[in-house]
PDB file of N, CA and C in Angstrom:
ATOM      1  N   UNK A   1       0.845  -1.171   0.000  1.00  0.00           N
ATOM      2  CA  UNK A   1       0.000   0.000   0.000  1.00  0.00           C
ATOM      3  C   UNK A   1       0.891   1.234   0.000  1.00  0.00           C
ATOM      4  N   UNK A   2       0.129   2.714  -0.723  1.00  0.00           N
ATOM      5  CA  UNK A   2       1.088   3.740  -0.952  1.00  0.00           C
ATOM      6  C   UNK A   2       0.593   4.154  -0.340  1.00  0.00           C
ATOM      7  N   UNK A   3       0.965   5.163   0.530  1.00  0.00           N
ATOM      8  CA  UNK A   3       0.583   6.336   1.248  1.00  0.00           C
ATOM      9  C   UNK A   3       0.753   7.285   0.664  1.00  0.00           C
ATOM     10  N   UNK A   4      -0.415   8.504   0.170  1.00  0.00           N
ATOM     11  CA  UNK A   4      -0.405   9.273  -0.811  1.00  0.00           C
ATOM     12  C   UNK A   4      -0.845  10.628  -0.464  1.00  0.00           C
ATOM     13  N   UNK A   5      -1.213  11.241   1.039  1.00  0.00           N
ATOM     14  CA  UNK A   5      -1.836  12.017   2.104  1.00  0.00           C
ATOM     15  C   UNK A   5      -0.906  11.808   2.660  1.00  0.00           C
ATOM     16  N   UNK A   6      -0.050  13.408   2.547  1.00  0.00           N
ATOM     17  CA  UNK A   6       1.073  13.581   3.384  1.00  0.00           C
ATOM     18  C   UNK A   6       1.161  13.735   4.612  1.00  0.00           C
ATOM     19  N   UNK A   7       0.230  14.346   5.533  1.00  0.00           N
ATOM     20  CA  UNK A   7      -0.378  14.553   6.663  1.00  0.00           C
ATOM     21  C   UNK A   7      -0.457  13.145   7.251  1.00  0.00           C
ATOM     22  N   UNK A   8      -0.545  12.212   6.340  1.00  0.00           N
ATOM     23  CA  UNK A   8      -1.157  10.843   7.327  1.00  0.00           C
ATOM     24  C   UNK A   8       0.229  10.119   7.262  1.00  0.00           C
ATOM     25  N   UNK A   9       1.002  10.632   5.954  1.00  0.00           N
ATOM     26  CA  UNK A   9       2.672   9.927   5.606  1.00  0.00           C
ATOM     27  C   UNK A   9       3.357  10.442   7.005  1.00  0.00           C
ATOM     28  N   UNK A  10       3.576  11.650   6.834  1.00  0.00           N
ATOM     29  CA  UNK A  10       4.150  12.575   8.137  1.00  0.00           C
ATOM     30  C   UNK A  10       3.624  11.709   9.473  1.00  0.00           C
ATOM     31  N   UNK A  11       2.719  11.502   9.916  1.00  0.00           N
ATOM     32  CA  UNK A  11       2.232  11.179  11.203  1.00  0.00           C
ATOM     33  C   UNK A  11       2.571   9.660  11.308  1.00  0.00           C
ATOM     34  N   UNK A  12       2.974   8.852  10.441  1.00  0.00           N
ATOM     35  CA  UNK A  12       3.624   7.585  10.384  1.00  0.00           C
ATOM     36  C   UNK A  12       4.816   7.842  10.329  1.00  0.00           C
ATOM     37  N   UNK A  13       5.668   8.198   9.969  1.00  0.00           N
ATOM     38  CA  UNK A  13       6.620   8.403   9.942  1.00  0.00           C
ATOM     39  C   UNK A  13       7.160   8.989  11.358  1.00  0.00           C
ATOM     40  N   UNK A  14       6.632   9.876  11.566  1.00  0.00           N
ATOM     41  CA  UNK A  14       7.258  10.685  13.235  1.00  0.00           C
ATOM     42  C   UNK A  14       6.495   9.209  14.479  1.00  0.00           C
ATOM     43  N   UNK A  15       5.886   8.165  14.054  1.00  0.00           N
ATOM     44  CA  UNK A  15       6.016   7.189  15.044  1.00  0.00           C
ATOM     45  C   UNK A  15       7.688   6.372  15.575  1.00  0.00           C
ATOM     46  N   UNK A  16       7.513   6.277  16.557  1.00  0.00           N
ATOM     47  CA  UNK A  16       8.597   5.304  17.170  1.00  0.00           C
ATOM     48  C   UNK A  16       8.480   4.026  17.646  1.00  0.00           C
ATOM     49  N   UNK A  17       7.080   3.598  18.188  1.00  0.00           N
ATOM     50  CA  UNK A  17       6.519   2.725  18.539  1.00  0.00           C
ATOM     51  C   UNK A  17       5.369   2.215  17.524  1.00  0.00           C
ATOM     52  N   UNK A  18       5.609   0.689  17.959  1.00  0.00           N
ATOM     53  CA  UNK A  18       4.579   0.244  16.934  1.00  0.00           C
ATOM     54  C   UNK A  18       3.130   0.260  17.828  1.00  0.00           C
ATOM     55  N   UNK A  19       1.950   1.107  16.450  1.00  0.00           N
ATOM     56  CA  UNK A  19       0.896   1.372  16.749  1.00  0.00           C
ATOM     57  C   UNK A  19      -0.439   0.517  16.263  1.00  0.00           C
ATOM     58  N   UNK A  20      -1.571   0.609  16.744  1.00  0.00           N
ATOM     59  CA  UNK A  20      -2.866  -0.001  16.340  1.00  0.00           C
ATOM     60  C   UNK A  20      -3.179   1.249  15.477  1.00  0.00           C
ATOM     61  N   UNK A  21      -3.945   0.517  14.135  1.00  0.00           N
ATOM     62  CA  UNK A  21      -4.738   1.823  13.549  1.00  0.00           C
ATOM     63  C   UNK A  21      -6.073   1.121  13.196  1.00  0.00           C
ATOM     64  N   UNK A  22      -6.798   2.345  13.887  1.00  0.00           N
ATOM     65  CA  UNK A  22      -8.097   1.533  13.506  1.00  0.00           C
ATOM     66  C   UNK A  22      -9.212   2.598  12.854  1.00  0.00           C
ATOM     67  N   UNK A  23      -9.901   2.619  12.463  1.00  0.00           N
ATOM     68  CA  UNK A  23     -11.104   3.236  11.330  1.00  0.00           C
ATOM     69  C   UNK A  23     -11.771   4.574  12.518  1.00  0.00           C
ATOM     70  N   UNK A  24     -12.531   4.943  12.075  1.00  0.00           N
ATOM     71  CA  UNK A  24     -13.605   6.185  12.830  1.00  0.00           C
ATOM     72  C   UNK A  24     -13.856   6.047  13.748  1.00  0.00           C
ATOM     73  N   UNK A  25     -14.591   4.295  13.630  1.00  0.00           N
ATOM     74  CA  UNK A  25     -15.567   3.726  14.698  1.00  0.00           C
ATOM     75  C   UNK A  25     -14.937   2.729  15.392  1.00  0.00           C
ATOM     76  N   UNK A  26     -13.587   3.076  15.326  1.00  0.00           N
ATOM     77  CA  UNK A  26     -12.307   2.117  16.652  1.00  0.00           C
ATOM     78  C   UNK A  26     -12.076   0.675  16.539  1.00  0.00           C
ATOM     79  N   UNK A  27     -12.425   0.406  15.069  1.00  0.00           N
ATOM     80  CA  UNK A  27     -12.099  -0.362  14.575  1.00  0.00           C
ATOM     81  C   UNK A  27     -10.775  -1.212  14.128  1.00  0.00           C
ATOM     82  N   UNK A  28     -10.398  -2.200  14.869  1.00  0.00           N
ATOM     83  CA  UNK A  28      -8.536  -2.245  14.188  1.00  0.00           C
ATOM     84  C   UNK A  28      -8.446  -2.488  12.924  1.00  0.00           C
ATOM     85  N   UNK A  29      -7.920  -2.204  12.337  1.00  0.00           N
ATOM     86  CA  UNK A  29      -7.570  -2.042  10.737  1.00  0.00           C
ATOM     87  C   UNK A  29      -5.980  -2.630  10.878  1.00  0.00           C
ATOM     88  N   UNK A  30      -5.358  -2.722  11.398  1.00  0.00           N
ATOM     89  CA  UNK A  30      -3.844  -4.067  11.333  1.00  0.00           C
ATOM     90  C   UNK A  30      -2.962  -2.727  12.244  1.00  0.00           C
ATOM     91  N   UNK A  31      -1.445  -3.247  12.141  1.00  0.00           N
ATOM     92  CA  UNK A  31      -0.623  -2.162  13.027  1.00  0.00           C
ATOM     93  C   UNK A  31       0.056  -1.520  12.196  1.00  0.00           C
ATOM     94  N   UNK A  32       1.046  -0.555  12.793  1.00  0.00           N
ATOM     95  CA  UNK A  32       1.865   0.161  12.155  1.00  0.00           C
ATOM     96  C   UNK A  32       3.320  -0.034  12.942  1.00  0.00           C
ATOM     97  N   UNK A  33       4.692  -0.682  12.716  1.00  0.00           N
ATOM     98  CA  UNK A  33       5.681  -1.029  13.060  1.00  0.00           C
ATOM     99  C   UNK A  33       6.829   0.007  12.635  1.00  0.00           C
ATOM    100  N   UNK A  34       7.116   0.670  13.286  1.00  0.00           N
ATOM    101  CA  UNK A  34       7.870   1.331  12.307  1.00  0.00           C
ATOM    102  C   UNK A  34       9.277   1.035  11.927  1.00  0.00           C
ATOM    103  N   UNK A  35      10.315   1.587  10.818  1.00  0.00           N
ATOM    104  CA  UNK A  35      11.469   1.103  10.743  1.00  0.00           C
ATOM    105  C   UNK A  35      12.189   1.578  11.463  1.00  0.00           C
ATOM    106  N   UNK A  36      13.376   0.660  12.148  1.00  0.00           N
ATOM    107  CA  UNK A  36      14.281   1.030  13.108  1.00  0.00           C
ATOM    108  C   UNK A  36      15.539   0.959  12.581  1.00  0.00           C
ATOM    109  N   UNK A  37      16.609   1.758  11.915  1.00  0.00           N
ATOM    110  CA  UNK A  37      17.828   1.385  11.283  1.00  0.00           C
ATOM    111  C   UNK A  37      18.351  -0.016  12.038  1.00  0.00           C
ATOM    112  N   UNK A  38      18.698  -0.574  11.759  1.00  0.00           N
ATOM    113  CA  UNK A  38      19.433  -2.109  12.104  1.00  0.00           C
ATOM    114  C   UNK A  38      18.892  -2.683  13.298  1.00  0.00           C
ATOM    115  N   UNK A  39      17.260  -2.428  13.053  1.00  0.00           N
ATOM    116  CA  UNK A  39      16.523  -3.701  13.466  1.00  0.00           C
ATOM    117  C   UNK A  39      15.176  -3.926  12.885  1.00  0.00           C
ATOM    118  N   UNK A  40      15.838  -5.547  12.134  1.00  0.00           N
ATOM    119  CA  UNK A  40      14.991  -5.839  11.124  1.00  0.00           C
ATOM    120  C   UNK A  40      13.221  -6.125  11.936  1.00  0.00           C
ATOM    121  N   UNK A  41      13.587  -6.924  13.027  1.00  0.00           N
ATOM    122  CA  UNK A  41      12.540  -6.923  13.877  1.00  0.00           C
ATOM    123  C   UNK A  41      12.068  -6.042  15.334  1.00  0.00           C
ATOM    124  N   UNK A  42      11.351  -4.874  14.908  1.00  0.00           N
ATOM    125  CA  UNK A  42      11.704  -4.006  16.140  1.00  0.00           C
ATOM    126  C   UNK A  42      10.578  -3.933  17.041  1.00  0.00           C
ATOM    127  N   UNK A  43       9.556  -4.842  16.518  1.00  0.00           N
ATOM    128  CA  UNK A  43       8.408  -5.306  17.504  1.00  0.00           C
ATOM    129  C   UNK A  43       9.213  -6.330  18.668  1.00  0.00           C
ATOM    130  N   UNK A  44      10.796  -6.900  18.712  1.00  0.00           N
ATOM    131  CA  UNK A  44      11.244  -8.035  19.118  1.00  0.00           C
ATOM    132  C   UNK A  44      12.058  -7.160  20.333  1.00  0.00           C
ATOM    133  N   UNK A  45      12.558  -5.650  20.246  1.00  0.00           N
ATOM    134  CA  UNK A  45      12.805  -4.887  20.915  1.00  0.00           C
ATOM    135  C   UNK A  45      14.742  -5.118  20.942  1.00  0.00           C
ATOM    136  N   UNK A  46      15.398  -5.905  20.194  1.00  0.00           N
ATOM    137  CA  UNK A  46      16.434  -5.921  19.885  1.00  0.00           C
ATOM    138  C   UNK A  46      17.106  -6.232  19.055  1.00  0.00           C
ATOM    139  N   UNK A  47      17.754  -5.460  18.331  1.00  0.00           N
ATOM    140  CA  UNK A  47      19.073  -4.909  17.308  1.00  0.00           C
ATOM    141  C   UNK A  47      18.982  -6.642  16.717  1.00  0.00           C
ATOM    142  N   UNK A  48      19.585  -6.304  15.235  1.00  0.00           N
ATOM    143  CA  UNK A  48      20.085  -7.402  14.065  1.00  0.00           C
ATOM    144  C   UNK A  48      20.998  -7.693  14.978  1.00  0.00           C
ATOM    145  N   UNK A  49      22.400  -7.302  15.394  1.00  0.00           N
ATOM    146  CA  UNK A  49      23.311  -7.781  16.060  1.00  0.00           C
ATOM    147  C   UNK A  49      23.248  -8.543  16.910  1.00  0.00           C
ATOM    148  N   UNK A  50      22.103  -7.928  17.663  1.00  0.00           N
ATOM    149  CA  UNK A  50      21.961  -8.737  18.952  1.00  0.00           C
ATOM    150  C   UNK A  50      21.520 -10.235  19.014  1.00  0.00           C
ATOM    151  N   UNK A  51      20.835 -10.328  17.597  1.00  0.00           N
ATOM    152  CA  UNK A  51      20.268 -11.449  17.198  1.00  0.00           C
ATOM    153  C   UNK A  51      21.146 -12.167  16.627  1.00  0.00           C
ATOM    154  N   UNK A  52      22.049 -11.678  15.860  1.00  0.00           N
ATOM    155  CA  UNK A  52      23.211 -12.525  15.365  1.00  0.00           C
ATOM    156  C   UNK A  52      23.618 -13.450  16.774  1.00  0.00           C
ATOM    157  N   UNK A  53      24.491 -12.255  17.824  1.00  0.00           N
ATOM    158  CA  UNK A  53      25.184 -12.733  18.773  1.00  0.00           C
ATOM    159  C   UNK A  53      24.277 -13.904  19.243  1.00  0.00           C
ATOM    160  N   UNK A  54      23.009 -13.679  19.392  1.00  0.00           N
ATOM    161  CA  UNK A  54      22.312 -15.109  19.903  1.00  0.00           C
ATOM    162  C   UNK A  54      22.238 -16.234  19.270  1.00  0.00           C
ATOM    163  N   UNK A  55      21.620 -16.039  18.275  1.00  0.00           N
ATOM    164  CA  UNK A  55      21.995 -17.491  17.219  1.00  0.00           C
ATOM    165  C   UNK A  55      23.450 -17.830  17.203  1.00  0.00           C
ATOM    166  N   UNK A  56      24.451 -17.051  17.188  1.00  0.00           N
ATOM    167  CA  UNK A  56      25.868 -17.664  17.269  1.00  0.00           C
ATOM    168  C   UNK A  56      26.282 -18.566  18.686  1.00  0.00           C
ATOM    169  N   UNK A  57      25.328 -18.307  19.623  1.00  0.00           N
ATOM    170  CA  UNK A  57      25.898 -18.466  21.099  1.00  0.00           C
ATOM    171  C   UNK A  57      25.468 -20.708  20.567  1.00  0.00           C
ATOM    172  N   UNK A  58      26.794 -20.994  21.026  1.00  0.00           N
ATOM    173  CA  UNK A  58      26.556 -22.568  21.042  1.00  0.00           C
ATOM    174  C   UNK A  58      25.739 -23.172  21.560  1.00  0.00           C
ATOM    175  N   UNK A  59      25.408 -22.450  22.942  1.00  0.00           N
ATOM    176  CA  UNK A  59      24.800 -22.889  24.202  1.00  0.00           C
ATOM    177  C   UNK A  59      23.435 -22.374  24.255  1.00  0.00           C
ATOM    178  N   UNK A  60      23.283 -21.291  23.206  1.00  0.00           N
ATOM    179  CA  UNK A  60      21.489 -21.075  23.324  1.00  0.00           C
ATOM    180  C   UNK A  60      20.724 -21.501  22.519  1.00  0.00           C
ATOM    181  N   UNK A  61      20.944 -22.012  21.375  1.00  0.00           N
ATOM    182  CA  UNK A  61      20.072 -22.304  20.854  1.00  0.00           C
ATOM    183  C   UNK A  61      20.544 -23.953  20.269  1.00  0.00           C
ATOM    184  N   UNK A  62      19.243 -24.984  20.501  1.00  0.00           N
ATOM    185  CA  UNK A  62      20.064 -26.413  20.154  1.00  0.00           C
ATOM    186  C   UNK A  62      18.794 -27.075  19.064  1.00  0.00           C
ATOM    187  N   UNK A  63      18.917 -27.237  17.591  1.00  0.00           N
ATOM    188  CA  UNK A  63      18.177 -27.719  17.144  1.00  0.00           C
ATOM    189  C   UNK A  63      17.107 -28.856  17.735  1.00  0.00           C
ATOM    190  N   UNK A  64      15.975 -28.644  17.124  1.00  0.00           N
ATOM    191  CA  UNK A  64      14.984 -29.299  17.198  1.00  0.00           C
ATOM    192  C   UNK A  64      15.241 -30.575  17.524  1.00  0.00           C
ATOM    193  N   UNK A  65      15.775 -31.232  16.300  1.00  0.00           N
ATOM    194  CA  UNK A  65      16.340 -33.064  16.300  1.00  0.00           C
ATOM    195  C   UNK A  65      16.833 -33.542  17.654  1.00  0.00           C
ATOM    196  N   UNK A  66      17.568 -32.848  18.389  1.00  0.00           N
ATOM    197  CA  UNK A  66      18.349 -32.922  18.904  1.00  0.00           C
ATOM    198  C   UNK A  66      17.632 -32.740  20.406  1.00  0.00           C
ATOM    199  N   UNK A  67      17.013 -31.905  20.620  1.00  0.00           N
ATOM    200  CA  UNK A  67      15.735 -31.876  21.997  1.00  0.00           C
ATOM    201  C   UNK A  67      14.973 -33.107  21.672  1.00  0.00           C
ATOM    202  N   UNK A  68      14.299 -33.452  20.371  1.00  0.00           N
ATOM    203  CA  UNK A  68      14.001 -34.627  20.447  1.00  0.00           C
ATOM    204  C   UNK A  68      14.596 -36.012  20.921  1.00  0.00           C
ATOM    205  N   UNK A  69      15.625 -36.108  20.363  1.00  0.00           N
ATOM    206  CA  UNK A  69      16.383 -36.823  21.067  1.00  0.00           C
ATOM    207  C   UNK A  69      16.514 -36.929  21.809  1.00  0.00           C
ATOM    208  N   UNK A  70      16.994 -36.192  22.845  1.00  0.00           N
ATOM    209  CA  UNK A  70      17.098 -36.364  23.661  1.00  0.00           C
ATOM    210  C   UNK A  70      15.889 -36.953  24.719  1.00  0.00           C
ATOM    211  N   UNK A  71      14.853 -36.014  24.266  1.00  0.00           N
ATOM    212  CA  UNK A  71      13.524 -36.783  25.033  1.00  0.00           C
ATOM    213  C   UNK A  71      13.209 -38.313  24.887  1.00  0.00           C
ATOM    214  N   UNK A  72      13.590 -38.858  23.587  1.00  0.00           N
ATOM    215  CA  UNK A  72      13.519 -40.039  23.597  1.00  0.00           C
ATOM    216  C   UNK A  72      14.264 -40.839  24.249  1.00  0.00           C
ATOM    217  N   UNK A  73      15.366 -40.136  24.484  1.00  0.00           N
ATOM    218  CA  UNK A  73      16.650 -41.215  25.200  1.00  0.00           C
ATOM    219  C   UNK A  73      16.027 -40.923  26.829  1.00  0.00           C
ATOM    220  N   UNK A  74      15.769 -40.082  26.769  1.00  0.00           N
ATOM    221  CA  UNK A  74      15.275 -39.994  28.387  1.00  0.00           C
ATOM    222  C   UNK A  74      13.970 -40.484  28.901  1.00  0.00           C
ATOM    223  N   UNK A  75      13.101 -40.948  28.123  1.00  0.00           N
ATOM    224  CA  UNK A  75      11.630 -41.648  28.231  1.00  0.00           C
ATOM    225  C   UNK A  75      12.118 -43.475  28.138  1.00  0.00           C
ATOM    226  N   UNK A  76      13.087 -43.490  27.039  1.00  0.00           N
ATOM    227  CA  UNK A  76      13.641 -45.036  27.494  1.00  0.00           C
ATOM    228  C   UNK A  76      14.368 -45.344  28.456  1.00  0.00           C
ATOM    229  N   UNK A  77      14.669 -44.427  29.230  1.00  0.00           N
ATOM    230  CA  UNK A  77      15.428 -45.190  30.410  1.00  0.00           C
ATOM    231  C   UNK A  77      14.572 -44.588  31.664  1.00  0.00           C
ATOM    232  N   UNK A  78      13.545 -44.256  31.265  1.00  0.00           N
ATOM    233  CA  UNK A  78      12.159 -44.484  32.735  1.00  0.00           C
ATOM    234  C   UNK A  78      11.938 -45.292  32.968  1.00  0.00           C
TER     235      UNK A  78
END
């Protein structure tokens, strides 16, 4: 969608926080997120980087397969 009513461009734009927009009659009509230079997700409240550093961390994040596994190895020796 274009925004083509500068008045309404302007007033999105000067947001910082992501907002509800909703019709006359207070209706939600979806949100408004706005862009945050180097954060792709800023509803998540922290930086691309920060997200890198987490997915890189060995110890935080452990595939799926692998929690499975483990549950299985630990239900056979109940």
């Amino acid at each position: 969608m274009t925004i083509t009513d500068p008045a309404l461009a302007a007033r999105l734009a000067a947001m910082t926080t992501p907002q509800e927009l909703l019709d006359a009659d207070g209706h939600l009509l979806g949100r408004h997120v706005p862009t945050v230079p180097g954060m792709r997700f800023p509803e998540l409240g922290i930086t691309d980087a920060e997200i890198a550093t987490i997915l890189a961390d060995p110890f935080g994040w452990v595939p799926v397969t692998e929690v499975d596994a483990r549950l299985r190895a630990l239900r056979s020796h109940a």
